[in-house]
PDB file of N, CA and C in Angstrom:
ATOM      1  N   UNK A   1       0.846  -1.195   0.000  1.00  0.00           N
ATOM      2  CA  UNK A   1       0.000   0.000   0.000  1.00  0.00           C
ATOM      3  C   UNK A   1       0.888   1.253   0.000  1.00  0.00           C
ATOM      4  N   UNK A   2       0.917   1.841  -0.448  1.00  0.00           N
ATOM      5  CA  UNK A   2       1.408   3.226  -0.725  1.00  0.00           C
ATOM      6  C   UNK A   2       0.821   4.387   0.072  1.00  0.00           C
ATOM      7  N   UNK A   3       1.751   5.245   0.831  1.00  0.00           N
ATOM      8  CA  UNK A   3       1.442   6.009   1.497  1.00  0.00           C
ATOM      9  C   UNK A   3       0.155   6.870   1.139  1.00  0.00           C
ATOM     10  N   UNK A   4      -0.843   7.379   2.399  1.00  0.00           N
ATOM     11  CA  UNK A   4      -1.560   8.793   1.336  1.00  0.00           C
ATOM     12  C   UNK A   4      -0.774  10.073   1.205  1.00  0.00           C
ATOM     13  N   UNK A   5      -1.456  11.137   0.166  1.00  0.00           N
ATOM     14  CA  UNK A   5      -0.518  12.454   0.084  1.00  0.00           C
ATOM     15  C   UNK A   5      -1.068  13.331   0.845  1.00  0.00           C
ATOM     16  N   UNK A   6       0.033  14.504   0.801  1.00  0.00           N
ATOM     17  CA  UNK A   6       0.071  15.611   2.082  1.00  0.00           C
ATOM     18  C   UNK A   6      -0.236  16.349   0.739  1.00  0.00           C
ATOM     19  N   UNK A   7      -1.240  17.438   0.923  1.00  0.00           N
ATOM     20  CA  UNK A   7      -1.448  18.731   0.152  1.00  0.00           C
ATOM     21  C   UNK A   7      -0.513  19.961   1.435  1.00  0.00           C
ATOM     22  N   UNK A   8       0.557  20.415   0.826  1.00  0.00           N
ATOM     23  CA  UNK A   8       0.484  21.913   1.573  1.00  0.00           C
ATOM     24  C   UNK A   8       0.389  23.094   0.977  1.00  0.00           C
ATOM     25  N   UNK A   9      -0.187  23.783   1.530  1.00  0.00           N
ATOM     26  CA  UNK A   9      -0.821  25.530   0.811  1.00  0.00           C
ATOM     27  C   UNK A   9       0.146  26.397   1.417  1.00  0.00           C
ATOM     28  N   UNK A  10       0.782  27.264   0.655  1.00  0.00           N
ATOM     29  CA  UNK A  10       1.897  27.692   1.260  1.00  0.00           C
ATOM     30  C   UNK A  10       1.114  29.446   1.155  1.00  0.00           C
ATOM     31  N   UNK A  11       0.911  29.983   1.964  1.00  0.00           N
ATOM     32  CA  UNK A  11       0.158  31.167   1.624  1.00  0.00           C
ATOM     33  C   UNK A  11       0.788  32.608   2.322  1.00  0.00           C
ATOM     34  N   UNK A  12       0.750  33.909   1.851  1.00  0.00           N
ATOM     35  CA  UNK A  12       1.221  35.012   2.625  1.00  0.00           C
ATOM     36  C   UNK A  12       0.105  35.714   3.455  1.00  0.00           C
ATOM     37  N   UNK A  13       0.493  35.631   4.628  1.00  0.00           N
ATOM     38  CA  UNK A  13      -0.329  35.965   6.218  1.00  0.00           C
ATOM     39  C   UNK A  13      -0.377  37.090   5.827  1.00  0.00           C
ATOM     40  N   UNK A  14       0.755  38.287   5.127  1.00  0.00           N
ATOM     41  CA  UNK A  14       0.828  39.957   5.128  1.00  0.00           C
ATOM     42  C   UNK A  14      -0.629  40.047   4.214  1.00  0.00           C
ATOM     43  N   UNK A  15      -0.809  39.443   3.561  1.00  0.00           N
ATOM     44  CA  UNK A  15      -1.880  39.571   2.250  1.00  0.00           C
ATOM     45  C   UNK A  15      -3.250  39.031   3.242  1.00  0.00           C
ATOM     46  N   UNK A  16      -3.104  38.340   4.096  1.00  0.00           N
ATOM     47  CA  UNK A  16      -4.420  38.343   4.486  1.00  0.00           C
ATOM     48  C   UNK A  16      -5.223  36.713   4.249  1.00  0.00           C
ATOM     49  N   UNK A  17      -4.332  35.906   3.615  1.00  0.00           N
ATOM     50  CA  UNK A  17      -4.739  34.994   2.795  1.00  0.00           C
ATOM     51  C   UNK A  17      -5.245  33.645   3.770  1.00  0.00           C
ATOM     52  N   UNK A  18      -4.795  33.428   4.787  1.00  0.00           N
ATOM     53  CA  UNK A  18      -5.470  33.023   5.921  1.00  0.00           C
ATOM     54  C   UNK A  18      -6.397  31.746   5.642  1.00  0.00           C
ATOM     55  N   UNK A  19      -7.353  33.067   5.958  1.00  0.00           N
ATOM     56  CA  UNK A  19      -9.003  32.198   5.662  1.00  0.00           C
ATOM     57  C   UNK A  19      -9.209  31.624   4.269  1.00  0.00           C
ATOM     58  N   UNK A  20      -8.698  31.881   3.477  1.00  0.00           N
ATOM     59  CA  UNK A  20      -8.817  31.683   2.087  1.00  0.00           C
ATOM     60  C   UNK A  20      -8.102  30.259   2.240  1.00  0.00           C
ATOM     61  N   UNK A  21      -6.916  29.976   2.398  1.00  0.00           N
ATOM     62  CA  UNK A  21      -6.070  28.924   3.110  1.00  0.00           C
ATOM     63  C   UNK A  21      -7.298  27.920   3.736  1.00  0.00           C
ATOM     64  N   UNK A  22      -7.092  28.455   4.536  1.00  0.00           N
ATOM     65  CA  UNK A  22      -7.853  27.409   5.668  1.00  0.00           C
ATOM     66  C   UNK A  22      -9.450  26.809   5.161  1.00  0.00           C
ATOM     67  N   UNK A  23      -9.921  27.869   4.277  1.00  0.00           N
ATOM     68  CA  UNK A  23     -11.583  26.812   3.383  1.00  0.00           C
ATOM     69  C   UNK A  23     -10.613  26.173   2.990  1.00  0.00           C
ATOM     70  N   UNK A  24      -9.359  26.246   1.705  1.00  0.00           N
ATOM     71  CA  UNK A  24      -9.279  25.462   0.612  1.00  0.00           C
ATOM     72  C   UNK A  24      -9.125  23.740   1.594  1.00  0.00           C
ATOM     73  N   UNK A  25      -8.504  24.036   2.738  1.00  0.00           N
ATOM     74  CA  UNK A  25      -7.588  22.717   3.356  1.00  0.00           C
ATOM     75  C   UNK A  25      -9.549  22.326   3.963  1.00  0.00           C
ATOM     76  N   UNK A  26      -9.847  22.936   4.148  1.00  0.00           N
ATOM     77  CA  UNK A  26     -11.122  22.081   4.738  1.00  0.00           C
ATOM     78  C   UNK A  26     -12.464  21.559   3.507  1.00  0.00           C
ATOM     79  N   UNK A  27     -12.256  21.907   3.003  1.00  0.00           N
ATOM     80  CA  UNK A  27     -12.946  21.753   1.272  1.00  0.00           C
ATOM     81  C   UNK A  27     -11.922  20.502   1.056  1.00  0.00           C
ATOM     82  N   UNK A  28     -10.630  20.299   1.074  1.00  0.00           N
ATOM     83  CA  UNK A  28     -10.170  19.141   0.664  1.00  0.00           C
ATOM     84  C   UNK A  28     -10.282  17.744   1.642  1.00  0.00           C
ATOM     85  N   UNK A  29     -10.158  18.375   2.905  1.00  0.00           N
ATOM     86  CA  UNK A  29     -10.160  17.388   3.288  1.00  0.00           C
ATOM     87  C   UNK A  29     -11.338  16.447   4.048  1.00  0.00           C
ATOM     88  N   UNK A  30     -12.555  17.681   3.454  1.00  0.00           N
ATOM     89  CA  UNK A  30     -14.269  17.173   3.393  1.00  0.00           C
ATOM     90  C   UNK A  30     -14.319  16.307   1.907  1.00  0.00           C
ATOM     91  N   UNK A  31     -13.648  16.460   0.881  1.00  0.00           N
ATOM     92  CA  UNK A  31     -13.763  15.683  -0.133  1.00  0.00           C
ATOM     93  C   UNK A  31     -12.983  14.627  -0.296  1.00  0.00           C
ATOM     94  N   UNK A  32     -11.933  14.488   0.288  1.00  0.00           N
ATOM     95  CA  UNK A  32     -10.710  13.155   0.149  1.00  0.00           C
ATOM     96  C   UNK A  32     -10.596  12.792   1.533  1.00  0.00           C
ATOM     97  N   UNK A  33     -11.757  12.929   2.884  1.00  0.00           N
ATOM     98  CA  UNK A  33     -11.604  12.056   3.951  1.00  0.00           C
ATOM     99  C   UNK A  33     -10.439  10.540   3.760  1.00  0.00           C
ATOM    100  N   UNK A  34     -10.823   9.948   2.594  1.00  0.00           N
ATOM    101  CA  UNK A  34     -10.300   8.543   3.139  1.00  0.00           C
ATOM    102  C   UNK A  34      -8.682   8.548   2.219  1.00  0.00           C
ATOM    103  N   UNK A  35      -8.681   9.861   1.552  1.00  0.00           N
ATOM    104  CA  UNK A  35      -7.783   9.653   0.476  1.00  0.00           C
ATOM    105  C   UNK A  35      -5.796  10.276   1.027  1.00  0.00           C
ATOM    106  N   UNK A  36      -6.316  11.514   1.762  1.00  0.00           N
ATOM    107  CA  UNK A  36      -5.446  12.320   2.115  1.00  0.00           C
ATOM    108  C   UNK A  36      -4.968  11.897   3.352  1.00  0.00           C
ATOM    109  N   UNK A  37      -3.763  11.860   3.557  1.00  0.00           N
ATOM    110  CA  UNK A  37      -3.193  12.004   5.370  1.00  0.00           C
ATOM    111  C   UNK A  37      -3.137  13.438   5.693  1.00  0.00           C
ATOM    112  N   UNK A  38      -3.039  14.751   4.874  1.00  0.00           N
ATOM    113  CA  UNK A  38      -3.161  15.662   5.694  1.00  0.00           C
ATOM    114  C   UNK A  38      -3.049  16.939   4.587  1.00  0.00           C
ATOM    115  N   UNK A  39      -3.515  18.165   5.184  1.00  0.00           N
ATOM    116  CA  UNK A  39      -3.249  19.331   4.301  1.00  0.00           C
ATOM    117  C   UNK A  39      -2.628  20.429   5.342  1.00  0.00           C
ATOM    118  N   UNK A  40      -1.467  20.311   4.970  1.00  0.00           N
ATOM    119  CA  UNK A  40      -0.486  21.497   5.846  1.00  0.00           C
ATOM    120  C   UNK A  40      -0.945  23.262   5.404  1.00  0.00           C
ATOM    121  N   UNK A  41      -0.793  24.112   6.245  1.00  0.00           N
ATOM    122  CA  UNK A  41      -0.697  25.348   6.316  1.00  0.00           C
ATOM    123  C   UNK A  41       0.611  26.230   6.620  1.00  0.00           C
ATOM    124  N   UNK A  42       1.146  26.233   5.878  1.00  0.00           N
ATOM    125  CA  UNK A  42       2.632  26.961   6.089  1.00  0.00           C
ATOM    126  C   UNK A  42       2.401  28.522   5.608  1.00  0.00           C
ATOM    127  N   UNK A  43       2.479  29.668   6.735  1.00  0.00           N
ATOM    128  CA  UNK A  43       2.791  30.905   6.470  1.00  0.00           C
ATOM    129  C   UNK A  43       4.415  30.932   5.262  1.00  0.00           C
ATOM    130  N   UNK A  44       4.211  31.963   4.210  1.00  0.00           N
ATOM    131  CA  UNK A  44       5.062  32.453   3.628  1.00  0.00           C
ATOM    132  C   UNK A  44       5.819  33.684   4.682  1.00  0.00           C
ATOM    133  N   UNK A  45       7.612  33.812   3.905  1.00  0.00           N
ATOM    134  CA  UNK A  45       8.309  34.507   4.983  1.00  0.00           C
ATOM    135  C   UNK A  45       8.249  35.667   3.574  1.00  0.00           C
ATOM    136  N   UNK A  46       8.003  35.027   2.340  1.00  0.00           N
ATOM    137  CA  UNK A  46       8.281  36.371   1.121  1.00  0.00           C
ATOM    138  C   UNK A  46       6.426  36.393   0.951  1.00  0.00           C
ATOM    139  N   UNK A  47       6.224  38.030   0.256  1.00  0.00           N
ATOM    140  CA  UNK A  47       5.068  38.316   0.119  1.00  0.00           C
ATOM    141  C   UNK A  47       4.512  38.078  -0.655  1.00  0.00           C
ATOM    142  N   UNK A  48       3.212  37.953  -1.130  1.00  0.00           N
ATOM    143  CA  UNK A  48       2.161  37.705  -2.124  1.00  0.00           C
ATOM    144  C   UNK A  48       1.861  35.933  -3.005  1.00  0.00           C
ATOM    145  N   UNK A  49       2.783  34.833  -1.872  1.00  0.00           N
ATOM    146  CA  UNK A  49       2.983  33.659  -2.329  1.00  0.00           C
ATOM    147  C   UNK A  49       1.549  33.018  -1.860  1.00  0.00           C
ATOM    148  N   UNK A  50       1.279  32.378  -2.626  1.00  0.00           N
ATOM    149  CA  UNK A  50      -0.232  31.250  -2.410  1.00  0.00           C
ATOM    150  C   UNK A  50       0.495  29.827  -3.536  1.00  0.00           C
ATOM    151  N   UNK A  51       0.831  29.198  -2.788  1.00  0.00           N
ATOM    152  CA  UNK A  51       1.241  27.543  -4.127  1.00  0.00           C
ATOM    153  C   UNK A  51       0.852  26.528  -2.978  1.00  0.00           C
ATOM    154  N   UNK A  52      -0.018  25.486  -3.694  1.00  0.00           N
ATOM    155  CA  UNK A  52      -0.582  24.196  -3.097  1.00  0.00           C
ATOM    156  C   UNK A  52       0.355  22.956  -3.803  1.00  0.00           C
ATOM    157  N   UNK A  53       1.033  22.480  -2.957  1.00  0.00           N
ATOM    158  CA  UNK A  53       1.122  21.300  -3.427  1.00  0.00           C
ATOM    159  C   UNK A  53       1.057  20.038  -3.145  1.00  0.00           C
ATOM    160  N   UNK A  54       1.015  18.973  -3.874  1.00  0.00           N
ATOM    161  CA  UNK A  54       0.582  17.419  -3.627  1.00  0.00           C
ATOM    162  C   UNK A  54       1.760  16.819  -3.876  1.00  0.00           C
ATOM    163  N   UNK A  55       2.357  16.118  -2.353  1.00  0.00           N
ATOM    164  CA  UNK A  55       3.723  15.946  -1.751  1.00  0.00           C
ATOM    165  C   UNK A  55       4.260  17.130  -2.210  1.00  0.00           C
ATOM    166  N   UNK A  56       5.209  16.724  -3.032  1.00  0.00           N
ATOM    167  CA  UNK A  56       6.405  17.973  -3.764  1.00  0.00           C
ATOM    168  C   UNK A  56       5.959  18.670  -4.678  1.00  0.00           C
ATOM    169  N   UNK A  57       4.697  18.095  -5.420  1.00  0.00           N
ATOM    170  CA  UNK A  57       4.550  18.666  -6.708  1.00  0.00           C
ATOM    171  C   UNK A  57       3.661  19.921  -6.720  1.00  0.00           C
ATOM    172  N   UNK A  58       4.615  21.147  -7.336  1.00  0.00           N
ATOM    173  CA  UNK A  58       3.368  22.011  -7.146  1.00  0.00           C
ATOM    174  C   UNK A  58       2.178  21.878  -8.229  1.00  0.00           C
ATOM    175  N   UNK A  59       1.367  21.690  -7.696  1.00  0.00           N
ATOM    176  CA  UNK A  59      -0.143  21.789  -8.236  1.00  0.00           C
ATOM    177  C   UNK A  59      -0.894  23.061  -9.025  1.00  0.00           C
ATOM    178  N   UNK A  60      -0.844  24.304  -8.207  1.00  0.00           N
ATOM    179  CA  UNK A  60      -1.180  25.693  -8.304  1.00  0.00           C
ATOM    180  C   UNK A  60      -0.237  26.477  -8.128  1.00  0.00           C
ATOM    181  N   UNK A  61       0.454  27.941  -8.325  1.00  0.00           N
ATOM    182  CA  UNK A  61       0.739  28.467  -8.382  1.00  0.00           C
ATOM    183  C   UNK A  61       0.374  30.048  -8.703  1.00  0.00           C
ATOM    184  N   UNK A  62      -0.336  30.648  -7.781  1.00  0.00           N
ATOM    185  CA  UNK A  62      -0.775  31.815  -8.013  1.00  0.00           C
ATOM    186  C   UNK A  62      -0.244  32.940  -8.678  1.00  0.00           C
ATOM    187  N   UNK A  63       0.833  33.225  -8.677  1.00  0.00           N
ATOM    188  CA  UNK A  63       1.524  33.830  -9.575  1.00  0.00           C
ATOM    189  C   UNK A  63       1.769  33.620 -10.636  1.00  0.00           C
ATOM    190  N   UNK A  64       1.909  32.518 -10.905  1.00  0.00           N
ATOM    191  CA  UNK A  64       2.372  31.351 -12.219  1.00  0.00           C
ATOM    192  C   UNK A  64       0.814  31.433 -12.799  1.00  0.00           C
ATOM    193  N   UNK A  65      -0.726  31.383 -12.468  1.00  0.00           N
ATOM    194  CA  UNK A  65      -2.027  31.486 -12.857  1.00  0.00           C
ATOM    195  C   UNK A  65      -2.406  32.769 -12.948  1.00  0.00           C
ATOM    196  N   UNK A  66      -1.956  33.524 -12.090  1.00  0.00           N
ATOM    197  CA  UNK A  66      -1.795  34.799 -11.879  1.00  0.00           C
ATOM    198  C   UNK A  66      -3.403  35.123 -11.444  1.00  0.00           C
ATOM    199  N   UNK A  67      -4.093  34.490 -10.560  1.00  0.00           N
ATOM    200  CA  UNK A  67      -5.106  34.183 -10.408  1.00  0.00           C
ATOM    201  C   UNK A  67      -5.140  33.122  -9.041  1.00  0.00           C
ATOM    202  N   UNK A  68      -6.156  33.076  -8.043  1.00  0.00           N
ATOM    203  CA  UNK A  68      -6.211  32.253  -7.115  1.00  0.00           C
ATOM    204  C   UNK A  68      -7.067  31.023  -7.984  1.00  0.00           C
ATOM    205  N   UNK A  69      -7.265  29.724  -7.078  1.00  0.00           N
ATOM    206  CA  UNK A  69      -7.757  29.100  -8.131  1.00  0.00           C
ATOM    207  C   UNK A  69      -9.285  28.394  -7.288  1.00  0.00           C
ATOM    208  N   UNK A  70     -10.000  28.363  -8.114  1.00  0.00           N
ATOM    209  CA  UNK A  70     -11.830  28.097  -8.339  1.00  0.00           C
ATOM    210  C   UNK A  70     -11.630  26.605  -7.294  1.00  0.00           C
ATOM    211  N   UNK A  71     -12.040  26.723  -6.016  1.00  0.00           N
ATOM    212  CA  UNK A  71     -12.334  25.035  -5.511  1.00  0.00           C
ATOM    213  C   UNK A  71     -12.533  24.419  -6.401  1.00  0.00           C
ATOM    214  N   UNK A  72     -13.309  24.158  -7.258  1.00  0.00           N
ATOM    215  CA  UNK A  72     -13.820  22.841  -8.276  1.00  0.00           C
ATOM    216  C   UNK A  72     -13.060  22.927  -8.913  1.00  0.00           C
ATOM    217  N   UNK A  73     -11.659  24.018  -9.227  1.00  0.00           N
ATOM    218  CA  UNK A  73     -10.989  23.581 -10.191  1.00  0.00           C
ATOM    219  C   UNK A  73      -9.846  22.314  -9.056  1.00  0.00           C
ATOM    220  N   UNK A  74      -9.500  22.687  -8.070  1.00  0.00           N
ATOM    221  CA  UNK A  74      -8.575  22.501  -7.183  1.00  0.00           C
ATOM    222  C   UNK A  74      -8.932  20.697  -7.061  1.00  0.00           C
ATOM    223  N   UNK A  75     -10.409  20.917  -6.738  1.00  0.00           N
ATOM    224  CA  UNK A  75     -10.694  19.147  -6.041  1.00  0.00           C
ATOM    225  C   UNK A  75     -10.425  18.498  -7.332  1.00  0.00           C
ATOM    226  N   UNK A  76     -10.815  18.804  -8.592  1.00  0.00           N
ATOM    227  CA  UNK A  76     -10.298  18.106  -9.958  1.00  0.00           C
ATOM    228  C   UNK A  76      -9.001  17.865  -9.970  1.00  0.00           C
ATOM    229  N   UNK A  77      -8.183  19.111  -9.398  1.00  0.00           N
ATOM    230  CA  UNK A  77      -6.946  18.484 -10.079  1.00  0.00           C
ATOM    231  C   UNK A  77      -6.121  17.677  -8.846  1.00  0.00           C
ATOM    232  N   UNK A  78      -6.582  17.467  -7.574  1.00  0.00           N
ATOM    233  CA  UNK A  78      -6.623  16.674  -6.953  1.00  0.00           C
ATOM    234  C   UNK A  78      -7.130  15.188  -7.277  1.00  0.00           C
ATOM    235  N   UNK A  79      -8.349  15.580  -7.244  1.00  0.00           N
ATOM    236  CA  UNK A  79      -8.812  14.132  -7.571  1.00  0.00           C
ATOM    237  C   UNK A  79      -8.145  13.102  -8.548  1.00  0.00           C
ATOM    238  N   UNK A  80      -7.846  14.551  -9.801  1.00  0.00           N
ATOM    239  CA  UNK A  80      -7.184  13.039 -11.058  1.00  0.00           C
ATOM    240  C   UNK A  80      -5.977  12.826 -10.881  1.00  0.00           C
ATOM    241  N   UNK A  81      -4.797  13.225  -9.238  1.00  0.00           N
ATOM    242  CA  UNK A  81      -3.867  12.569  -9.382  1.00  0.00           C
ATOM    243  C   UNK A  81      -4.096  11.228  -8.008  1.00  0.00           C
ATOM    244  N   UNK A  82      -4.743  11.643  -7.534  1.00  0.00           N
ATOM    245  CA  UNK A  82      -4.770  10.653  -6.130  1.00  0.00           C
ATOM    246  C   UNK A  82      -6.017   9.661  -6.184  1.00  0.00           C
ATOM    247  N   UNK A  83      -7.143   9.787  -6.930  1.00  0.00           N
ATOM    248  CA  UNK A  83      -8.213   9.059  -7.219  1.00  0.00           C
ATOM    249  C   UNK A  83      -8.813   9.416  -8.210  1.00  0.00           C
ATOM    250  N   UNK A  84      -8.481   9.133  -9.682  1.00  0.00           N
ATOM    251  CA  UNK A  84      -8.885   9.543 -10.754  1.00  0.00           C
ATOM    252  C   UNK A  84     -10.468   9.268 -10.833  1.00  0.00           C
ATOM    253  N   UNK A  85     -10.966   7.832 -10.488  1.00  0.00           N
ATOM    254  CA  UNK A  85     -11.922   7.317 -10.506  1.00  0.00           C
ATOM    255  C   UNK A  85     -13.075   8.060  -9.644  1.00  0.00           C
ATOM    256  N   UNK A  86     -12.408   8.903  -8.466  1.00  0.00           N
ATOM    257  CA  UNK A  86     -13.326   9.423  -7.486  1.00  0.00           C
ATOM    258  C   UNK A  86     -14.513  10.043  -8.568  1.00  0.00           C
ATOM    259  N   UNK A  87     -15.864  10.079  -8.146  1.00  0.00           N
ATOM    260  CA  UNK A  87     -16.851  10.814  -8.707  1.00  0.00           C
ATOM    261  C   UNK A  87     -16.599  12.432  -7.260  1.00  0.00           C
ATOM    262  N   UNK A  88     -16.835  13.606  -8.411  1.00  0.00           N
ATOM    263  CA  UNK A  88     -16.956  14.482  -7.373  1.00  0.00           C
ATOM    264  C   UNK A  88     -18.726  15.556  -7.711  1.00  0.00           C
ATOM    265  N   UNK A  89     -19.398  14.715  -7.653  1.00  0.00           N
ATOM    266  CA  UNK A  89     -20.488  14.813  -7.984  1.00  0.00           C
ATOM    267  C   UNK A  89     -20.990  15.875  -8.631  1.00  0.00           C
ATOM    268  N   UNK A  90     -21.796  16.659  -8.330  1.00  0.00           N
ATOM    269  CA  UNK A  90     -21.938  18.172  -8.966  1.00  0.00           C
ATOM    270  C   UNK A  90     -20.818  18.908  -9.231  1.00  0.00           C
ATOM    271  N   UNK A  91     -19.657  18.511  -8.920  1.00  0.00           N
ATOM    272  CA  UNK A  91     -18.513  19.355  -9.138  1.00  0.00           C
ATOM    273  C   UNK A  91     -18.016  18.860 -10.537  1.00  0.00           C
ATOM    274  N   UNK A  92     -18.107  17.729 -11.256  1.00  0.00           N
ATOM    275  CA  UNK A  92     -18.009  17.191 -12.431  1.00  0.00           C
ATOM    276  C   UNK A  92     -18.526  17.541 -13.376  1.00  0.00           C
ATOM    277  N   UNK A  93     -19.987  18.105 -13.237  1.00  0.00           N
ATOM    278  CA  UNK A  93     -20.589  18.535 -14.304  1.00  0.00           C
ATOM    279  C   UNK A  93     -20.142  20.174 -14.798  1.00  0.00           C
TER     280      UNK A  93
END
């Protein structure tokens, strides 16, 4: 069996980004209960950083999107690396 993955959201506290942080990690880990071991919250020490990633890989990149990114886009691109098969119900359509 293969370990589960860690999502961490690496976000800047000066910006306020916080709460924004803290839905995305509870939105994930209301949708991948059985899938995830955990979603870390790490304050940024440089400003205006928001990047999620799954183990090492960054996933999102706010700067790089230049844009925060849509939950339903987030649980998708979750889902198709850790449970492709998962149905995410209304969020699919």
């Amino acid at each position: 069996m293969t370990s589960k993955p860690t999502i961490t959201i690496t976000y800047c506290p000066k910006c306020g980004w916080l709460l924004r942080s803290a839905y995305m990690a509870q939105e994930l880990l209301t949708t991948f209960t059985d899938e995830l071991k955990s979603v870390a919250l790490c304050p940024s020490e440089v400003g205006g950083v928001f990047i999620i990633k799954l183990n090492d890989e960054v996933i999102f990149d706010r700067k790089e999107m230049e844009r925060f990114p849509e939950i339903k886009e987030l649980k998708k691109i979750v889902r198709d690396v850790i449970s492709p098969d998962k149905s995410l119900g209304h969020t699919d359509r």
